[in-house]
Protein backbone atom coordinates (compact mmCIF):
# COMPACT_ATOMS: atom_id res chain seq x y z
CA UNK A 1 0.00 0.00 0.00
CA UNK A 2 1.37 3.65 -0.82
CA UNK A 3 -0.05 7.03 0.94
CA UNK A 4 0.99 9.93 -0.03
CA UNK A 5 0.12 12.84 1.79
CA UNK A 6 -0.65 16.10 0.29
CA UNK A 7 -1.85 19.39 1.36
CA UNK A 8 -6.04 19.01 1.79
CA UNK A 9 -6.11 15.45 0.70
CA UNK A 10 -5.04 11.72 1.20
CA UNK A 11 -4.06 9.58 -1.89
CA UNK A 12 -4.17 5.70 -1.35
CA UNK A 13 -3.17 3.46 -4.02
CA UNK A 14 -3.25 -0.25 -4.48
CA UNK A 15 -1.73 -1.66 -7.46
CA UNK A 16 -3.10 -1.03 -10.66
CA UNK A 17 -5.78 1.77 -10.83
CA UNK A 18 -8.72 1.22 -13.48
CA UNK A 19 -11.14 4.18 -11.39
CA UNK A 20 -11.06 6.93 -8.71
CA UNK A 21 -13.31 8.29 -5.90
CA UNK A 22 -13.13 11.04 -4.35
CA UNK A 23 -15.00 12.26 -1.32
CA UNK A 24 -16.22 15.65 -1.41
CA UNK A 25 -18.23 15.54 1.91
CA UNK A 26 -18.64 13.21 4.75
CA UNK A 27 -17.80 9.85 6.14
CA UNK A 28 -18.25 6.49 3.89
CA UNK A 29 -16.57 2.83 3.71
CA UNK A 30 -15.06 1.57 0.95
CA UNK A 31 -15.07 -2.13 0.37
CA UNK A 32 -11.95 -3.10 -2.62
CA UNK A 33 -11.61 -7.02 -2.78
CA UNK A 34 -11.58 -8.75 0.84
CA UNK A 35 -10.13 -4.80 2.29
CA UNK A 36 -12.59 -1.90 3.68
CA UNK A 37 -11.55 1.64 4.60
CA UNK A 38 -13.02 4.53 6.05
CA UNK A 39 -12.91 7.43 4.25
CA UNK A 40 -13.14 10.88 5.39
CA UNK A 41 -13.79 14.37 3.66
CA UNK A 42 -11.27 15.17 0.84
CA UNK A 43 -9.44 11.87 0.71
CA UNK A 44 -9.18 9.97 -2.72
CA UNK A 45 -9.15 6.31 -3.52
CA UNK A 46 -7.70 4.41 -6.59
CA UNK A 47 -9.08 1.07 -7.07
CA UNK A 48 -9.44 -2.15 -9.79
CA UNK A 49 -12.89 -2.03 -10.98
CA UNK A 50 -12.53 -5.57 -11.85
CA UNK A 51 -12.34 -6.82 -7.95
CA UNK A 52 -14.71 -6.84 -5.56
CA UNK A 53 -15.29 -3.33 -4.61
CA UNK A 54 -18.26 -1.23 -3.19
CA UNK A 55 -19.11 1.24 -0.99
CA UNK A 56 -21.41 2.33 2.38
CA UNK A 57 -22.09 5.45 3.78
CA UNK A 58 -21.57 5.98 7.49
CA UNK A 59 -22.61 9.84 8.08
CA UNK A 60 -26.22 10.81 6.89
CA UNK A 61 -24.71 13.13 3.92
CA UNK A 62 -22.36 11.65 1.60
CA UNK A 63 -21.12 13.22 -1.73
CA UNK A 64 -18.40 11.97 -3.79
CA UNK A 65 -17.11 11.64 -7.19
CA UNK A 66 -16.55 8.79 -8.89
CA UNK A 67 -14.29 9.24 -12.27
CA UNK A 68 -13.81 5.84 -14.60
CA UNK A 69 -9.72 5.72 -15.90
């Protein structure tokens, strides 16, 4: 796993990266094969659309972005 830190936001890569989401507001899990994270407010995600992958909001309000690479 890589982080890399930047000024307002969190980058997390795993491997090869097919699409992106990134959280614009509130609190949300993200499931990528057999792994789940918790994401927070301006942090990104890079993920294999071919595995497993899905995602559950924990706050009421969740807005994000999803972009297909």
């Amino acid at each position: 796993m890589v982080k890399n830190n930047t000024q307002s936001s969190e980058i997390i890569s795993l491997g090869k990266a097919n699409d992106k989401i990134h959280l614009l507001e509130g609190k949300m899990k993200l499931q990528d094969g057999n792994l789940e994270y918790s994401m927070k407010q301006d942090e990104s995600f890079y993920f294999n659309a071919l595995e497993k992958h899905g995602i559950m909001p924990i706050s009421d309000t969740v807005k994000y972005i999803n972009i297909f690479v």
